[in-house]
PDB file of N, CA and C in Angstrom:
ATOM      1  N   UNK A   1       1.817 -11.109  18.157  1.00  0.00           N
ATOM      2  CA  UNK A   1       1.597  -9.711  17.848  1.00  0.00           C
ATOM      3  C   UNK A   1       1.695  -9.510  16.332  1.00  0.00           C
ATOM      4  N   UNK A   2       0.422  -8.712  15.585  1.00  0.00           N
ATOM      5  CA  UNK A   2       0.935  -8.425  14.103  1.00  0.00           C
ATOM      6  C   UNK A   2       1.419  -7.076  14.152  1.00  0.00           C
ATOM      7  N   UNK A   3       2.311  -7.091  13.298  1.00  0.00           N
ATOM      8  CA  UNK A   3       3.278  -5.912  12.608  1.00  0.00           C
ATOM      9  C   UNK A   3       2.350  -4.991  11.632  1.00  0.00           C
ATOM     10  N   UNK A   4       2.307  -3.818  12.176  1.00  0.00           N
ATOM     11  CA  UNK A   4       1.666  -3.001  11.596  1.00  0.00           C
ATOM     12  C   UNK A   4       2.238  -2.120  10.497  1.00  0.00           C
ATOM     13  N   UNK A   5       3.742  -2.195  10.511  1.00  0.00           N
ATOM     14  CA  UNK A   5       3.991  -1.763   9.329  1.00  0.00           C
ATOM     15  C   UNK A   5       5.235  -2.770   8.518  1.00  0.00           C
ATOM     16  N   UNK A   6       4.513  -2.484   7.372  1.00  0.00           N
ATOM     17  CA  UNK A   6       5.143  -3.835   6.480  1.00  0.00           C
ATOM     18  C   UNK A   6       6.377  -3.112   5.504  1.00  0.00           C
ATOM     19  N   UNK A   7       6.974  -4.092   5.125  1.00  0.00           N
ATOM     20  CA  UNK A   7       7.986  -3.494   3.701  1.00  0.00           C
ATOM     21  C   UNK A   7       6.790  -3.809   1.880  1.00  0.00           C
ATOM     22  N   UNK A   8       7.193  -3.060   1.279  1.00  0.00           N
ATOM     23  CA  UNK A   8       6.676  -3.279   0.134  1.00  0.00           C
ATOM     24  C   UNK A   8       6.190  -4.510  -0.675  1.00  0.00           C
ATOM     25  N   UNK A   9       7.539  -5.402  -0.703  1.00  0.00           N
ATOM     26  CA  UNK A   9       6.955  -6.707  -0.320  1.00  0.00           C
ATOM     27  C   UNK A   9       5.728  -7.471  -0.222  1.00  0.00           C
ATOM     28  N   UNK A  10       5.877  -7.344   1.204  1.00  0.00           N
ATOM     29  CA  UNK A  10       4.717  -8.099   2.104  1.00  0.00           C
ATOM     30  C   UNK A  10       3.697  -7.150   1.902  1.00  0.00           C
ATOM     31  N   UNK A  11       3.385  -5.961   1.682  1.00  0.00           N
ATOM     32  CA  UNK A  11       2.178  -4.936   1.056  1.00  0.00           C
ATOM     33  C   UNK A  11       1.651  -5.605  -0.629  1.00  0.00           C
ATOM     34  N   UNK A  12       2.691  -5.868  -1.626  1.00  0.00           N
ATOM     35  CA  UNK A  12       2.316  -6.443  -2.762  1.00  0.00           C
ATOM     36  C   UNK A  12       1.213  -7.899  -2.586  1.00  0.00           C
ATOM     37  N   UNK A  13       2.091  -8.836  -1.760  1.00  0.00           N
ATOM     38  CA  UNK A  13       1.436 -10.093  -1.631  1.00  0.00           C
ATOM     39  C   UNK A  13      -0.003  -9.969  -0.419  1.00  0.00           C
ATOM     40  N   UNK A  14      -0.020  -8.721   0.096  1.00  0.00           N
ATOM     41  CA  UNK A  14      -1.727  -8.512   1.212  1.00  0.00           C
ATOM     42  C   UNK A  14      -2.659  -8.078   0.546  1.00  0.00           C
ATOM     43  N   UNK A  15      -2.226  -7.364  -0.505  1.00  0.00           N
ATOM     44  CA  UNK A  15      -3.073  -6.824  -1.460  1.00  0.00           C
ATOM     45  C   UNK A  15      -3.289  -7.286  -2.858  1.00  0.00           C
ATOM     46  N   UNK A  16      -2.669  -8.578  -3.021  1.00  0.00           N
ATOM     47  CA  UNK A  16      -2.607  -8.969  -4.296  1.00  0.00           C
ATOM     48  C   UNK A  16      -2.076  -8.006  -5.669  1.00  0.00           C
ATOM     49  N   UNK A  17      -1.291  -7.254  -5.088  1.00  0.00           N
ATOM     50  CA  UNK A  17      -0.587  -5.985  -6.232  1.00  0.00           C
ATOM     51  C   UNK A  17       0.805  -6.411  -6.808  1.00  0.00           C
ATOM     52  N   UNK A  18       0.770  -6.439  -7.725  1.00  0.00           N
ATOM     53  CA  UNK A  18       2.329  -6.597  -8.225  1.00  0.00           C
ATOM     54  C   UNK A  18       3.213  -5.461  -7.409  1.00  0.00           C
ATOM     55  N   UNK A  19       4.587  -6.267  -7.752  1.00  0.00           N
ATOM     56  CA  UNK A  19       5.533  -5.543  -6.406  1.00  0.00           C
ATOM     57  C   UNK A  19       6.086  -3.987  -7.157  1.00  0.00           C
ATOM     58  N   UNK A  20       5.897  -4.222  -8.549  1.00  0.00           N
ATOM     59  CA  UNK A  20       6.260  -3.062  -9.608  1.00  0.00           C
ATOM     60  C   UNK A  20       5.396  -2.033  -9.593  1.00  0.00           C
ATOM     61  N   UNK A  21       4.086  -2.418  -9.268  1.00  0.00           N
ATOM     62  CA  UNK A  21       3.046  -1.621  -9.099  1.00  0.00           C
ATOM     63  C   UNK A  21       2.719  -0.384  -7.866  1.00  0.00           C
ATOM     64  N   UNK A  22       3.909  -0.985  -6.835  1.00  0.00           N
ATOM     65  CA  UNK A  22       3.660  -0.429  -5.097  1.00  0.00           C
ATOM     66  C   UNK A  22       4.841   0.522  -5.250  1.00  0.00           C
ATOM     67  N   UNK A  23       5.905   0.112  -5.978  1.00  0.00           N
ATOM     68  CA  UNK A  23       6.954   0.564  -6.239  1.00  0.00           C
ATOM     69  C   UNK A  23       6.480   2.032  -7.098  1.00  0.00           C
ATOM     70  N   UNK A  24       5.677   1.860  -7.995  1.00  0.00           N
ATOM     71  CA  UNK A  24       5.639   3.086  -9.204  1.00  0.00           C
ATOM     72  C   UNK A  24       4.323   3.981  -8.522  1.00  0.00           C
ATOM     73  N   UNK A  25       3.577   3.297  -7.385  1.00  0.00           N
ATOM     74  CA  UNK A  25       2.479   4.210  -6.760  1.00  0.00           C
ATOM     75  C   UNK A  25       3.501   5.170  -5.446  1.00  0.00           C
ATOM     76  N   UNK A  26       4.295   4.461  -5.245  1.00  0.00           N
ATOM     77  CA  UNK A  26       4.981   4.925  -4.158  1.00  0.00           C
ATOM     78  C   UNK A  26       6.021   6.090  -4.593  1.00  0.00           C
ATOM     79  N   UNK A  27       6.542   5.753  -6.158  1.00  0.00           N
ATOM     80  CA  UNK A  27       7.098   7.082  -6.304  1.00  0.00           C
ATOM     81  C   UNK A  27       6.150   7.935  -6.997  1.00  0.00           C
ATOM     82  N   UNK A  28       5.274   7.616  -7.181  1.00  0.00           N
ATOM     83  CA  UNK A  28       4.120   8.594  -7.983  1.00  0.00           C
ATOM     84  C   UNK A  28       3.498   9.456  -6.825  1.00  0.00           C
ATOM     85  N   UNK A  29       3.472   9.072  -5.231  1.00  0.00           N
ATOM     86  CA  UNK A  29       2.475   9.271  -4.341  1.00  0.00           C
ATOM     87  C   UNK A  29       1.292   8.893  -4.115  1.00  0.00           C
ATOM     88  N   UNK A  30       1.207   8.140  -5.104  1.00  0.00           N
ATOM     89  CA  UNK A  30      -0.559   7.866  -5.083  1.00  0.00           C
ATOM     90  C   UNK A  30      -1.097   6.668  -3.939  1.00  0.00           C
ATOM     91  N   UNK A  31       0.164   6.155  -3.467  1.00  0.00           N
ATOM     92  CA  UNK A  31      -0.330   5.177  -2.145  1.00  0.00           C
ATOM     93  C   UNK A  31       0.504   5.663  -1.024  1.00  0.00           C
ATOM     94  N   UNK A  32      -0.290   5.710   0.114  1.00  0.00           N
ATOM     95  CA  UNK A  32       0.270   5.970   1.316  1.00  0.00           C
ATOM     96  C   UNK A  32       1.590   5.227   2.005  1.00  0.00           C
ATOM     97  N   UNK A  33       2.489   6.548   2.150  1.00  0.00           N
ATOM     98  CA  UNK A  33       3.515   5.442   2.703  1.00  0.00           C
ATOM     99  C   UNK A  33       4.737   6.115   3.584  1.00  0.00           C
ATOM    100  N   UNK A  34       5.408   5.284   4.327  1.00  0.00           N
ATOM    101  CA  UNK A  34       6.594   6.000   5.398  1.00  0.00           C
ATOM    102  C   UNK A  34       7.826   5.759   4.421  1.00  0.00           C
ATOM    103  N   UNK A  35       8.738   7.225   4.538  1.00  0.00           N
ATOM    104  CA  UNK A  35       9.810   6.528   4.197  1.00  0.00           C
ATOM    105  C   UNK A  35      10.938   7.175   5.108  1.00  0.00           C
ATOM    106  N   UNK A  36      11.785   6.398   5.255  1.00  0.00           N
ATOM    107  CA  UNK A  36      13.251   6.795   6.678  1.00  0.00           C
ATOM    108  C   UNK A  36      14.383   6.230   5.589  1.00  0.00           C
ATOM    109  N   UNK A  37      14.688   7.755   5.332  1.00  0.00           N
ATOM    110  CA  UNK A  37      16.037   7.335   4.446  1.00  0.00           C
ATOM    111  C   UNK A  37      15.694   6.926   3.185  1.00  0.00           C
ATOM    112  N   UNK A  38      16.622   5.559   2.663  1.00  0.00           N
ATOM    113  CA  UNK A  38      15.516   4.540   1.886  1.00  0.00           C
ATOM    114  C   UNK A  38      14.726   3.450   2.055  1.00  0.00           C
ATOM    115  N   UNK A  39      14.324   3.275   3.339  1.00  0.00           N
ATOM    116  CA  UNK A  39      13.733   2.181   3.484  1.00  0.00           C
ATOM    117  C   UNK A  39      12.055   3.185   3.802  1.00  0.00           C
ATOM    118  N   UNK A  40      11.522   2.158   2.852  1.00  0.00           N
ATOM    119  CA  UNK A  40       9.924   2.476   2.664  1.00  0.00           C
ATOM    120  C   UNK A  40       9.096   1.431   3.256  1.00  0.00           C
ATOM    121  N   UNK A  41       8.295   1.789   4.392  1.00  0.00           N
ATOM    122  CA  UNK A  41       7.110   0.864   4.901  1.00  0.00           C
ATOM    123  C   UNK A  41       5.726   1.493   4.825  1.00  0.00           C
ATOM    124  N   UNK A  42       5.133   0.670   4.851  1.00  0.00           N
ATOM    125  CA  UNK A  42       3.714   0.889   4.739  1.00  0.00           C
ATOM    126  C   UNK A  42       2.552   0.452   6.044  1.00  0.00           C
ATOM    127  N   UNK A  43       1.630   1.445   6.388  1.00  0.00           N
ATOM    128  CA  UNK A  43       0.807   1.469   7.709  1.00  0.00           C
ATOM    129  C   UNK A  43       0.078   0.384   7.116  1.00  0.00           C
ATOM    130  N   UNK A  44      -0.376  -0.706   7.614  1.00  0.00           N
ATOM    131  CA  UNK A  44      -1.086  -1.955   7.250  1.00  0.00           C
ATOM    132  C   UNK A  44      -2.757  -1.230   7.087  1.00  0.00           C
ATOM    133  N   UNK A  45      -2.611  -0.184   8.338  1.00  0.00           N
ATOM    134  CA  UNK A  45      -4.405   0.108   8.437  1.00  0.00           C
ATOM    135  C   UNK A  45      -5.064   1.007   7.387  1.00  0.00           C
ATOM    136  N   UNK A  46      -3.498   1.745   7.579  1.00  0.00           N
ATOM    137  CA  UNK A  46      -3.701   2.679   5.908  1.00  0.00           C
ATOM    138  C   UNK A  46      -3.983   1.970   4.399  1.00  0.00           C
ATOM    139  N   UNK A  47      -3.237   1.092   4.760  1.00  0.00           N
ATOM    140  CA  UNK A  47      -2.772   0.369   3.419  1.00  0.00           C
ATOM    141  C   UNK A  47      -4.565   0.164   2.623  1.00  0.00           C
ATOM    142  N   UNK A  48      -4.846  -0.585   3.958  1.00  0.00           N
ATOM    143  CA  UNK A  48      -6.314  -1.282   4.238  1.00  0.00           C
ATOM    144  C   UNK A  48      -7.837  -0.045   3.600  1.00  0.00           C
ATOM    145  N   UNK A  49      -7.449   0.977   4.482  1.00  0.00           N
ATOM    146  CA  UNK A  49      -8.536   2.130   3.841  1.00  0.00           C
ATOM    147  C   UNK A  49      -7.944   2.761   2.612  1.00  0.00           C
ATOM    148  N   UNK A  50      -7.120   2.733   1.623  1.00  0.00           N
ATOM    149  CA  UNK A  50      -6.176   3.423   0.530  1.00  0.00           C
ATOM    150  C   UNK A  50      -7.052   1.982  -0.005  1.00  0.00           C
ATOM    151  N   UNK A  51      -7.092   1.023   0.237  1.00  0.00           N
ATOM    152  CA  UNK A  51      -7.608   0.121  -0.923  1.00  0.00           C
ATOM    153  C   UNK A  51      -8.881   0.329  -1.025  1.00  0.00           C
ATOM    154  N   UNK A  52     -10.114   0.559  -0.031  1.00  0.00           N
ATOM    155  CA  UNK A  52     -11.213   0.941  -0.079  1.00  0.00           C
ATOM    156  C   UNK A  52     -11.781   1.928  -0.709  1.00  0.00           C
ATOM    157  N   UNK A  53     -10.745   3.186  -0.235  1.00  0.00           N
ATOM    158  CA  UNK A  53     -11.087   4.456  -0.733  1.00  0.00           C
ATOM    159  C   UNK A  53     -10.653   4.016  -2.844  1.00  0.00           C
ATOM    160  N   UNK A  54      -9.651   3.056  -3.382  1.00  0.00           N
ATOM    161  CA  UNK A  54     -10.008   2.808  -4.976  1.00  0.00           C
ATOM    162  C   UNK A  54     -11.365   2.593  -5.023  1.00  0.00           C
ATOM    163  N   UNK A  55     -12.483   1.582  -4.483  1.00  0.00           N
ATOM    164  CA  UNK A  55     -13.576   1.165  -5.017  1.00  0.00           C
ATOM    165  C   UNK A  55     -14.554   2.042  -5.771  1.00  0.00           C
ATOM    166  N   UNK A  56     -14.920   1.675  -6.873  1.00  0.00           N
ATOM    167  CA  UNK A  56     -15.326   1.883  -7.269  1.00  0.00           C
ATOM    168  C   UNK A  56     -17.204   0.940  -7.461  1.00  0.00           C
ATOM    169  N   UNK A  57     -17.928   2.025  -7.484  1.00  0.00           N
ATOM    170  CA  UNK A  57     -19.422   1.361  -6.839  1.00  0.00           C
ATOM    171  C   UNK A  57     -20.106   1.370  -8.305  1.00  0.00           C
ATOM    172  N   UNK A  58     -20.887   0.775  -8.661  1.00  0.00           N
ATOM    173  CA  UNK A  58     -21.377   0.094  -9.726  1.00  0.00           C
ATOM    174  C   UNK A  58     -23.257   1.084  -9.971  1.00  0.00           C
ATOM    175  N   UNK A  59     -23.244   1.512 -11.234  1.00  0.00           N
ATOM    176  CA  UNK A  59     -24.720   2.410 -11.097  1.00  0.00           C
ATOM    177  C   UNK A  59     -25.240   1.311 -10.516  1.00  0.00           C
ATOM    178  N   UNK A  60     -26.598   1.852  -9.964  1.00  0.00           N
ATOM    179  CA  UNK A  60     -27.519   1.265  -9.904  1.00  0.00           C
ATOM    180  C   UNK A  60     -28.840   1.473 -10.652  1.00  0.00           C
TER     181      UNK A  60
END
């Protein structure tokens, strides 16, 4: 079974993001995320469309 929601962590190394980076989007808001208390996880599927929705598309 995969785990659908990850710790920050394991979100840095799926996405190739530095772990400082998930950390400063997460208190900024700018990436989707659960938090209970202080422990912060992240929806893998979200994680997944939050990276899509950055792309940026190239003129044509």
């Amino acid at each position: 079974m995969t785990k659908r929601y990850i710790l920050p962590q394991e979100l840095s190394e799926y996405l190739g993001i530095s772990l400082q980076a998930i950390y400063e989007w997460t208190s900024q808001k700018r990436i989707p995320h659960i938090k209970l208390g202080r422990l912060v996880k992240f929806d893998i599927i979200e994680g997944d469309r939050w990276l899509l929705s950055q792309r940026i598309e190239p003129y044509g």
